[in-house]
N, C-alpha and C. Protein backbone atom coordinates (compact mmCIF):
# COMPACT_ATOMS: atom_id res chain seq x y z
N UNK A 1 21.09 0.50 139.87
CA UNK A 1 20.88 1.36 138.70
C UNK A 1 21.85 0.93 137.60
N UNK A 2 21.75 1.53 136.14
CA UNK A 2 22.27 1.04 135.18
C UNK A 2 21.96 1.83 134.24
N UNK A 3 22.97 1.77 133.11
CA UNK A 3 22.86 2.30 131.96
C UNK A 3 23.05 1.47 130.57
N UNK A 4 21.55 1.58 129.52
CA UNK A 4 21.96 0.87 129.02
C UNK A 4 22.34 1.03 127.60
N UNK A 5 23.14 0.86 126.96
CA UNK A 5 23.22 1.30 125.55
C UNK A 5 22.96 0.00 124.27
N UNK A 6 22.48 0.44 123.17
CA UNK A 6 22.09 -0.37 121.93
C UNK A 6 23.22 0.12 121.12
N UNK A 7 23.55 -1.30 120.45
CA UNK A 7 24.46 -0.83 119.24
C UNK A 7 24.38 -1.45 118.16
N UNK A 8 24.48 -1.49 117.41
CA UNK A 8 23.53 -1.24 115.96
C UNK A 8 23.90 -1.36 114.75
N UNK A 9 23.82 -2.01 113.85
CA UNK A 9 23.61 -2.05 112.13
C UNK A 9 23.00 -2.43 111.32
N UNK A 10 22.64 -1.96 110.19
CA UNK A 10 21.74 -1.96 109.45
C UNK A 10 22.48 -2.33 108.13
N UNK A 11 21.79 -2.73 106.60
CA UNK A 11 22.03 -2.80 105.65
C UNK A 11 22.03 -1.88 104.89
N UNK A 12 22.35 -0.35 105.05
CA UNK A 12 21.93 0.95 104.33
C UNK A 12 23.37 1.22 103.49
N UNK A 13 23.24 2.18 102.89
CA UNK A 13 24.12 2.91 102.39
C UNK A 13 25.62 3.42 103.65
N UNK A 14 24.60 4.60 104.22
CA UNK A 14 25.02 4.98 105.10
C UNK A 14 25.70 4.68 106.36
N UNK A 15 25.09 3.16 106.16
CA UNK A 15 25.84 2.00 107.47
C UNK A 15 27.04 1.79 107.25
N UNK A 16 27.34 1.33 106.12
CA UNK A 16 28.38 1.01 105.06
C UNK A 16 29.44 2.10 104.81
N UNK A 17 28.89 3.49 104.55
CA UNK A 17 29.71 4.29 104.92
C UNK A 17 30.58 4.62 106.14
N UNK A 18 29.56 4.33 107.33
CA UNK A 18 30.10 4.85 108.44
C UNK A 18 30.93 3.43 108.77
N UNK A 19 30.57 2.13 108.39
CA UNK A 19 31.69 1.31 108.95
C UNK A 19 32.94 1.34 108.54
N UNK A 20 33.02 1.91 106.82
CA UNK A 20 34.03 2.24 106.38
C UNK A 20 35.09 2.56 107.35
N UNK A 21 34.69 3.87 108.12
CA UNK A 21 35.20 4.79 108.57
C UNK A 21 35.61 4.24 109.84
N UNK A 22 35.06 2.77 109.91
CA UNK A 22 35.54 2.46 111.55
C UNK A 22 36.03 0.77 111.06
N UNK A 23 36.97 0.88 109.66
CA UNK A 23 37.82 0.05 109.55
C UNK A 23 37.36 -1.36 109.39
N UNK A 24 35.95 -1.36 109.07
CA UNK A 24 35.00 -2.54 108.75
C UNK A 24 34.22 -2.66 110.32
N UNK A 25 34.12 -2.36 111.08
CA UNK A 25 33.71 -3.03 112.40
C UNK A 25 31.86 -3.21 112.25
N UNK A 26 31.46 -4.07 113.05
CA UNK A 26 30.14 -4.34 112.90
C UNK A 26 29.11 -3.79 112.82
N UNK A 27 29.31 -2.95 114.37
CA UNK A 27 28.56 -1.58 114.22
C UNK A 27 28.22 -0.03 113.47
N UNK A 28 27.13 0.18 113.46
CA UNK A 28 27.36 1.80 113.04
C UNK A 28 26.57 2.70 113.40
N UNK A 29 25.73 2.21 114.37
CA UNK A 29 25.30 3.15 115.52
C UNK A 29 25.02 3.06 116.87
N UNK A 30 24.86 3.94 117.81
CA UNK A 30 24.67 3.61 119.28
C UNK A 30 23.84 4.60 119.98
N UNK A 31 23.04 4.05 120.69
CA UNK A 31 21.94 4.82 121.33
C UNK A 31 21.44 4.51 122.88
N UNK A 32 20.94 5.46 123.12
CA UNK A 32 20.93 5.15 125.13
C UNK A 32 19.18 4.38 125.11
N UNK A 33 19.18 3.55 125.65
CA UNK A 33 17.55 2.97 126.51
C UNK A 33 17.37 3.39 127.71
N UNK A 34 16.17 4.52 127.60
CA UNK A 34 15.85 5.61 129.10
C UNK A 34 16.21 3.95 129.89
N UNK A 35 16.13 4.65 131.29
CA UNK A 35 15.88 3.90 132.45
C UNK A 35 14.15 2.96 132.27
N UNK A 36 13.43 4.04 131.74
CA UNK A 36 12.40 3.00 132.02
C UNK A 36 12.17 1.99 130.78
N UNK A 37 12.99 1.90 129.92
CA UNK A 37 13.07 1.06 128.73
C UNK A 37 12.24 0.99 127.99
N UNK A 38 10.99 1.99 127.66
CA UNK A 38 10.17 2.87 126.74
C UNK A 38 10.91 3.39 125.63
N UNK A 39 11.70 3.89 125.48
CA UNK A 39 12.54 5.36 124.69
C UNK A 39 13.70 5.19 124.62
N UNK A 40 14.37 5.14 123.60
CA UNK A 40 15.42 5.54 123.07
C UNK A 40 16.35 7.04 122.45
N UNK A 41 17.27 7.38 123.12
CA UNK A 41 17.36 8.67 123.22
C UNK A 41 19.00 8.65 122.16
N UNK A 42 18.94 9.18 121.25
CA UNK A 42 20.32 9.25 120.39
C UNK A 42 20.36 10.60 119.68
N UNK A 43 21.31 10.60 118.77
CA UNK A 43 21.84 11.06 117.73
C UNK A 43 21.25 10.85 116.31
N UNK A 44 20.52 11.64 115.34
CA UNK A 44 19.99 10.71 114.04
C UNK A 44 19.71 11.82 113.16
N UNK A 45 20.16 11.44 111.75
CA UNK A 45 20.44 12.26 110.77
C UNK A 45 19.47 12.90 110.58
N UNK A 46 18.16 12.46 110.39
CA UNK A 46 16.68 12.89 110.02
C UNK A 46 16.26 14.29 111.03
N UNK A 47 16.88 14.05 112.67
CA UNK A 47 16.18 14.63 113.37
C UNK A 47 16.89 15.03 114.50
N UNK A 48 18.18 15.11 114.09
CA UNK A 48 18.99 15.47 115.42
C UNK A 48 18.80 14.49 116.88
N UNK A 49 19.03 14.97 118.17
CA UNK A 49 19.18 14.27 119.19
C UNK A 49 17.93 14.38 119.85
N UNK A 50 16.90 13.15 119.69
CA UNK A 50 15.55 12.95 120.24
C UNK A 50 15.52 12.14 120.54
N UNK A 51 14.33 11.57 121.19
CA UNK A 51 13.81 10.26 121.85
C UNK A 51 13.09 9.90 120.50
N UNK A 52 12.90 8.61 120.70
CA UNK A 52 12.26 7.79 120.01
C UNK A 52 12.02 6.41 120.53
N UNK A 53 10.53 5.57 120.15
CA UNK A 53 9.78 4.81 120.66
C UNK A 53 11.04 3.42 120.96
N UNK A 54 11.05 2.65 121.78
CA UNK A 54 11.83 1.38 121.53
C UNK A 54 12.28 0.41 120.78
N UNK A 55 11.01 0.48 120.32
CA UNK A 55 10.71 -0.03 119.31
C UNK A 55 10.67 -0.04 117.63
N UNK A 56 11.21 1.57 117.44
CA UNK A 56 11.36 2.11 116.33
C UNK A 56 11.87 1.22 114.98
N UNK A 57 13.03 1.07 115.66
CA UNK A 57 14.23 0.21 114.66
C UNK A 57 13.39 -0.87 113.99
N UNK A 58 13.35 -1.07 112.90
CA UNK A 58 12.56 -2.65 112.51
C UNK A 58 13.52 -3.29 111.19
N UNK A 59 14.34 -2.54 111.10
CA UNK A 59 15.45 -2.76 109.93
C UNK A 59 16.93 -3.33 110.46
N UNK A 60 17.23 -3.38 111.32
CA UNK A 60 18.74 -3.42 111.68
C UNK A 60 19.41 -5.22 110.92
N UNK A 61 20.10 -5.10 111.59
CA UNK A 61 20.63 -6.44 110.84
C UNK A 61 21.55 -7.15 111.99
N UNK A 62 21.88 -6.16 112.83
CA UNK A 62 23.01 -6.71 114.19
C UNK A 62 22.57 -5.79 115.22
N UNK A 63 22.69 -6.02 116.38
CA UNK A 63 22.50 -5.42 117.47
C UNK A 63 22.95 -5.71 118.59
N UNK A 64 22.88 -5.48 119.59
CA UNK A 64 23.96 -5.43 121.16
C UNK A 64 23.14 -4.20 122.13
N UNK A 65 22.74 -5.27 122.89
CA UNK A 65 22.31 -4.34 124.28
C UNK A 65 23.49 -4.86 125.49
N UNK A 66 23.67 -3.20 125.94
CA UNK A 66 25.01 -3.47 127.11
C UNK A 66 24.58 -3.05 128.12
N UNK A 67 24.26 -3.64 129.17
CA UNK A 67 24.21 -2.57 130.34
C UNK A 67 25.46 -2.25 131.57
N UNK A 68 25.24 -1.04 131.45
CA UNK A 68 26.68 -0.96 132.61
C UNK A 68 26.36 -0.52 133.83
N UNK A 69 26.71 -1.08 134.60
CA UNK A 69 26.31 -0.57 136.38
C UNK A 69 26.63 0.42 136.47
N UNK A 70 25.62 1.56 136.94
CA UNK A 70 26.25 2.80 137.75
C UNK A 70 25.35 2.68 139.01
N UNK A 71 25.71 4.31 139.81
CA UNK A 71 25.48 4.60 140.63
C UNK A 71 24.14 5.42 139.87
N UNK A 72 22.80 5.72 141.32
CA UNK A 72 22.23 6.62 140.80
C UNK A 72 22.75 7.95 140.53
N UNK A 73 23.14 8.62 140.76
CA UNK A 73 24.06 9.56 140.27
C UNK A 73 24.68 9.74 139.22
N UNK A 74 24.95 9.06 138.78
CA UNK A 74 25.88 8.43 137.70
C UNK A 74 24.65 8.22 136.60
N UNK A 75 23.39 7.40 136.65
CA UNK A 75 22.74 7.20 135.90
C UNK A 75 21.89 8.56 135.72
N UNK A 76 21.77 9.14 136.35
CA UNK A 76 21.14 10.15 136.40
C UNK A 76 21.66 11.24 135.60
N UNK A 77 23.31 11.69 135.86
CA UNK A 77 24.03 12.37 135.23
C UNK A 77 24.14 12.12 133.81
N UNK A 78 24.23 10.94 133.79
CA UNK A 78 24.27 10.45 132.20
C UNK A 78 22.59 11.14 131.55
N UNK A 79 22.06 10.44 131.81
CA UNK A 79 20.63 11.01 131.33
C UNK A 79 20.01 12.19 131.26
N UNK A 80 20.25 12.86 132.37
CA UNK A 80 20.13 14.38 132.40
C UNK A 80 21.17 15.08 130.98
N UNK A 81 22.51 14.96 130.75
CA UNK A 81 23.02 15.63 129.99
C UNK A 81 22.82 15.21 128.50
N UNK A 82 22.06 13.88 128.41
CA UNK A 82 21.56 13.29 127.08
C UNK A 82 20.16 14.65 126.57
N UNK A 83 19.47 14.40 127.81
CA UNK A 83 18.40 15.18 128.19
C UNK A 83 18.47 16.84 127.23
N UNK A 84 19.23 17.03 128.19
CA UNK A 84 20.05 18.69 128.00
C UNK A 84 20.45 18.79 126.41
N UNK A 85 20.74 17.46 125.63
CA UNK A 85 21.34 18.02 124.50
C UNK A 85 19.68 18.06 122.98
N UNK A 86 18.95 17.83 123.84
CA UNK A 86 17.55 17.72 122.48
C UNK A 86 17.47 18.58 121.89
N UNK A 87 17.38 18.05 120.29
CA UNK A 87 17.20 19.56 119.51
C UNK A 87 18.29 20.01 118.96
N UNK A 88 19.37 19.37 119.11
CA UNK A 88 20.56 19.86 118.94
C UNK A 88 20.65 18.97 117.93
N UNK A 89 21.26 19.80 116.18
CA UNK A 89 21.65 18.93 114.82
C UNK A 89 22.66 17.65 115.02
N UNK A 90 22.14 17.11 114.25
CA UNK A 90 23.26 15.96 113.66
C UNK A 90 24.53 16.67 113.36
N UNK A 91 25.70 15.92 113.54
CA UNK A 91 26.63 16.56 112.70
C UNK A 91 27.33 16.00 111.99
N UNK A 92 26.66 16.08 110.65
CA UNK A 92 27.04 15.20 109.44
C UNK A 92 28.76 15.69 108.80
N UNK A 93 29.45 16.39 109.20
CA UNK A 93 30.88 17.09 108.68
C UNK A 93 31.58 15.89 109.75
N UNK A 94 31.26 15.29 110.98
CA UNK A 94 32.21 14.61 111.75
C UNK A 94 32.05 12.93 110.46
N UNK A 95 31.17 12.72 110.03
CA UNK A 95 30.83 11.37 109.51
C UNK A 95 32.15 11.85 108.30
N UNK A 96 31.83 12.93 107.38
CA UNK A 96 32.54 13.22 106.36
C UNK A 96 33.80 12.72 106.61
N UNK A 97 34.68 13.25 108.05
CA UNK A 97 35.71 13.48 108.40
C UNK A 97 35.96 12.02 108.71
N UNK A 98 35.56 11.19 109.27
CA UNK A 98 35.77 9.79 109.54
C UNK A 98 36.37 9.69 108.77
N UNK A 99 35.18 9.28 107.68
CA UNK A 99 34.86 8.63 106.33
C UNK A 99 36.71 9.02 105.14
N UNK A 100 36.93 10.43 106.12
CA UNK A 100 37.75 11.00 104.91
C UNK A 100 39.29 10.67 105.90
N UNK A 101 38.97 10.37 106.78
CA UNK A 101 40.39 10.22 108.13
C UNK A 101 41.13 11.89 108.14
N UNK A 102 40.04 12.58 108.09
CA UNK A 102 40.46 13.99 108.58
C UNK A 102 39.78 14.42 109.67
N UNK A 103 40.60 14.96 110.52
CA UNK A 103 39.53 15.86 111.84
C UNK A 103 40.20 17.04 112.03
N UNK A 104 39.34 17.84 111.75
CA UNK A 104 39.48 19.41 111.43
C UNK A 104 39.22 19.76 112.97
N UNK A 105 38.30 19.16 114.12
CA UNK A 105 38.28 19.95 114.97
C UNK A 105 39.53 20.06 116.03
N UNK A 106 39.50 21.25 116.61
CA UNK A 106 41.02 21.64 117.52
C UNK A 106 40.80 20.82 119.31
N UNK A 107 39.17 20.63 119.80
CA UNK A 107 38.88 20.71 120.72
C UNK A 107 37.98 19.59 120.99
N UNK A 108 37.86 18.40 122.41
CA UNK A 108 36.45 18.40 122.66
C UNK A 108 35.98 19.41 123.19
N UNK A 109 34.88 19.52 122.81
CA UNK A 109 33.53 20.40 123.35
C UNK A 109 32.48 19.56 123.56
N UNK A 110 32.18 19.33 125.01
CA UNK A 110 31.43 18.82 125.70
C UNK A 110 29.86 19.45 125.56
N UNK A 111 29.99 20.64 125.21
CA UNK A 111 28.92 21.68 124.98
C UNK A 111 28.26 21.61 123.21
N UNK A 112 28.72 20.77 122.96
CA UNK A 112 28.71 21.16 120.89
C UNK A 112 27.13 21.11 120.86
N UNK A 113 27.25 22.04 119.85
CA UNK A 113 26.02 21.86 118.83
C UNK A 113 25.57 21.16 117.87
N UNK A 114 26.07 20.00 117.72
CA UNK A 114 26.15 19.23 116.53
C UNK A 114 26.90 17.86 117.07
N UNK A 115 26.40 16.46 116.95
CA UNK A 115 26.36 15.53 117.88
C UNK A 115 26.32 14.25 116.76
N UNK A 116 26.93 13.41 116.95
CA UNK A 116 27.07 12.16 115.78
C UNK A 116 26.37 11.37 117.43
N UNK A 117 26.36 10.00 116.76
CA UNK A 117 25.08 9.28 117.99
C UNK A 117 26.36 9.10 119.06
N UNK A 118 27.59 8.19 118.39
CA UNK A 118 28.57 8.31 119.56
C UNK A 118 29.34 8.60 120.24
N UNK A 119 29.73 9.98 119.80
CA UNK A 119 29.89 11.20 120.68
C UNK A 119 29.19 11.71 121.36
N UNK A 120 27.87 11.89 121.44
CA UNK A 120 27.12 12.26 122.29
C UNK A 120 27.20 11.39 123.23
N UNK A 121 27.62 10.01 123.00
CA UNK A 121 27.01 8.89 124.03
C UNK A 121 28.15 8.66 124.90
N UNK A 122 29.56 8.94 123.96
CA UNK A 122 30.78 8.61 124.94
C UNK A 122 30.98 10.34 126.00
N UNK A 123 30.48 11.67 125.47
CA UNK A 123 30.58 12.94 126.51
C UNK A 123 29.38 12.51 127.66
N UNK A 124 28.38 11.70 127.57
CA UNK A 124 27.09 11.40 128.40
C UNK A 124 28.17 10.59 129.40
N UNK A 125 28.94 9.15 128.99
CA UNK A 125 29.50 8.86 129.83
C UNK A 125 30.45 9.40 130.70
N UNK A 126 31.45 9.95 129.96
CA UNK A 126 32.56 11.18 130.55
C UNK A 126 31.95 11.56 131.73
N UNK A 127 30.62 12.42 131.33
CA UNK A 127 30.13 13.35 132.36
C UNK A 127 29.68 12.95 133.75
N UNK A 128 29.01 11.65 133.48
CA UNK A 128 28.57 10.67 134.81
C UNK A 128 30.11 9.43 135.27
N UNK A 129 30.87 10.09 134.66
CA UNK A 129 32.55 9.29 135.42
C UNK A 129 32.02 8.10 135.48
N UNK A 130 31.60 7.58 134.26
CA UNK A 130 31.69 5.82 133.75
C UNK A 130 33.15 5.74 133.38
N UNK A 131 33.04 7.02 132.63
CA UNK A 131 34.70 6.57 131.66
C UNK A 131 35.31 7.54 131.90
N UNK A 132 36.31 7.62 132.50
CA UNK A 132 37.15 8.53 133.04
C UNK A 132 37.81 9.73 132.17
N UNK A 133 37.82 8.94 131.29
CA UNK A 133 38.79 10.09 129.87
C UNK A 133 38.31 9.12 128.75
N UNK A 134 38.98 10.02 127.24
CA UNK A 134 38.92 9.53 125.65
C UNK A 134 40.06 9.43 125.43
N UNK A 135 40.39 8.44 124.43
CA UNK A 135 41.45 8.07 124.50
C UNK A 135 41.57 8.54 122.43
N UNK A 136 40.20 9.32 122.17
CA UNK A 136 40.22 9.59 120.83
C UNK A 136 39.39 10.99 121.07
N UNK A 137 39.33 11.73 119.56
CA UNK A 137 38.53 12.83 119.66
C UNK A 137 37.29 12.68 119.77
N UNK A 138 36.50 13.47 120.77
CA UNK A 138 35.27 13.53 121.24
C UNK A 138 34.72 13.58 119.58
N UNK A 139 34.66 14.70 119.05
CA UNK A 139 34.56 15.20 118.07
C UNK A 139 34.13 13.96 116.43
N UNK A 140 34.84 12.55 116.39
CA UNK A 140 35.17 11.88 115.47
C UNK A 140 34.74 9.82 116.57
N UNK A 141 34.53 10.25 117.81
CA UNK A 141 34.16 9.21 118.20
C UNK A 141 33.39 8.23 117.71
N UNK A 142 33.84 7.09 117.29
CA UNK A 142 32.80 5.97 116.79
C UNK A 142 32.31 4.94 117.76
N UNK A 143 31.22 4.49 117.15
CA UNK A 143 30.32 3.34 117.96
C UNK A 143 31.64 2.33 118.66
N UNK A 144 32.65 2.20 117.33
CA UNK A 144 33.24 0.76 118.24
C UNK A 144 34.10 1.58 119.59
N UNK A 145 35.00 2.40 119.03
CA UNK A 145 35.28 3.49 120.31
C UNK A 145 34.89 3.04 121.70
N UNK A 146 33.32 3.47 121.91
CA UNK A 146 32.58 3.41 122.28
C UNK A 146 31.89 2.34 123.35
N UNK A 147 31.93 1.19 122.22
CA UNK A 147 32.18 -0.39 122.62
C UNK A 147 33.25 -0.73 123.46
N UNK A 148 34.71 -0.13 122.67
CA UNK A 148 35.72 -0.91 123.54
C UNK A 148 35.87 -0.34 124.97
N UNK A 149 35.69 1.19 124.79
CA UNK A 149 35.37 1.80 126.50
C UNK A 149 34.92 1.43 127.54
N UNK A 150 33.40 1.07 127.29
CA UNK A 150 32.66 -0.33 127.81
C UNK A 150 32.85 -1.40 128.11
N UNK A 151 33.99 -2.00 126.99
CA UNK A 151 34.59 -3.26 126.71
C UNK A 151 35.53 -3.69 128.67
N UNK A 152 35.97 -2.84 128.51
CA UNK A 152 36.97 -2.37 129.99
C UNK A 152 36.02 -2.54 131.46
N UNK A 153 34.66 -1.94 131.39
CA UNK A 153 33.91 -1.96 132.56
C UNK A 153 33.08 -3.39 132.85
N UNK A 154 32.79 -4.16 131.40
CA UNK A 154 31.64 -5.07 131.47
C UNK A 154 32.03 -6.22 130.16
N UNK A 155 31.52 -7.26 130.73
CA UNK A 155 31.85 -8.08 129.86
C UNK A 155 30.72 -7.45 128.49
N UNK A 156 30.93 -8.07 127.18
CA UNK A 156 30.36 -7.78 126.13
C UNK A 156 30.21 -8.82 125.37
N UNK A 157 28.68 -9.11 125.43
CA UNK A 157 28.72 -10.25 124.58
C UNK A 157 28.89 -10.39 122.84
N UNK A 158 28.43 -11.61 122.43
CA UNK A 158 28.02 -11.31 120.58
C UNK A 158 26.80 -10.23 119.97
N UNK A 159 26.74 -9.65 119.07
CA UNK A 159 25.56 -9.21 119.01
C UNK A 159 24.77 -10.78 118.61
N UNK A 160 23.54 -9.59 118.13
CA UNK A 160 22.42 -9.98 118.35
C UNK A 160 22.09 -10.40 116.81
N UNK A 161 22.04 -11.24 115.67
CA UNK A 161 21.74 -11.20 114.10
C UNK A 161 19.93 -11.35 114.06
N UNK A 162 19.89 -10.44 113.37
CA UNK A 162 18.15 -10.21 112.82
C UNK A 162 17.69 -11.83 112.32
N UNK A 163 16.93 -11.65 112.68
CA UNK A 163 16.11 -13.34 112.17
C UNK A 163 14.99 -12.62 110.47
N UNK A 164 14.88 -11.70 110.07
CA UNK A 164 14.41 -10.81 109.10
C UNK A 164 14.78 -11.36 108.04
C-alpha cells in the first residue's frame, strides 16, 4: 500500500502569492491521489475540500508525484480522515497570514473547519503516523513543509516541467 501525493505550480497570481509566502520555493500546492488513481482529493479556493477528476489540472507549470509506503492502515487512516473533512471551506485568512508572516492561531486543531491544501495533507499524515509530529503550525503549513517531511521518509525526485 501507499500514499500518494501531487505537488504543484502553476503560473497564476495566486501561485506567486503563495510562493511568496514560502520564501520563493517551487511549489504552491499539494493534493492526495485516491488509492485507485481516478481522483484527487485536496484543499481549493473555489470549492473547499473535494475530490476532483485526475485529470483536472491542465495548467500547472511544475509538478511532483511522491509516493510514500504505508501500511494498510495507515493508508486507510490517511484517506478516511481526508474523507471525513469534505465540504469543509478553504481557509483563505491562513494564506493571508503566510503571505503576511503572521499566525494568529493559538492551536493545531486537527478538527478545523477551514483547511489550506497543506494542512489538511500534513494532519491526514499525522493521523495515519507517517509523520510523527510538526515541526511548524498545523494552522500556516506549506506545500514545501510538507515536501521536506516526506523528504525524511522517501527519496524525492525533480519535479516534473510542463511541456505546454
Amino acid at each position: 500500500m501507499a500514499i500518494k501525493l501531487r505537488f504543484v505550480t502553476h503560473n497564476t497570481l495566486i501561485a506567486h502569492v503563495i510562493r511568496s509566502g514560502e520564501m520563493g520555493f517551487w511549489c504552491n500546492h499539494v493534493e492526495a491521489i485516491t488509492p485507485d488513481g481516478k481522483q484527487i482529493i485536496g484543499a481549493y479556493m473555489d470549492e473547499g475540500i473535494s475530490y476532483r477528476p485526475v485529470d483536472y489540472d491542465k495548467t500547472w507549470s511544475k509538478q511532483l508525484i511522491v509516493t510514500i509506503p504505508a501500511t494498510e492502515e495507515q493508508t486507510k487512516t490517511f484517506y478516511d480522515f481526508l474523507h471525513s473533512q469534505l465540504g469543509k471551506p478553504y481557509d483563505i485568512e491562513a494564506i493571508g497570514q503566510m503571505v503576511l508572516g503572521v499566525v494568529t492561531s493559538e492551536e493545531d486543531n486537527y478538527n478545523s473547519n477551514n483547511w489550506i491544501c497543506s494542512a489538511i495533507q500534513a494532519a491526514a499524515l499525522v493521523k495515519a503516523g507517517i509523520v510523527k509530529s510538526l515541526a511548524t503550525d498545523l494552522h500556516t503549513t506549506t506545500p514545501r513543509d510538507v515536501l521536506v517531511m516526506i523528504a525524511t521518509i522517501v527519496k524525492v525526485a525533480e519535479p516534473e516541467i510542463s511541456k505546454q
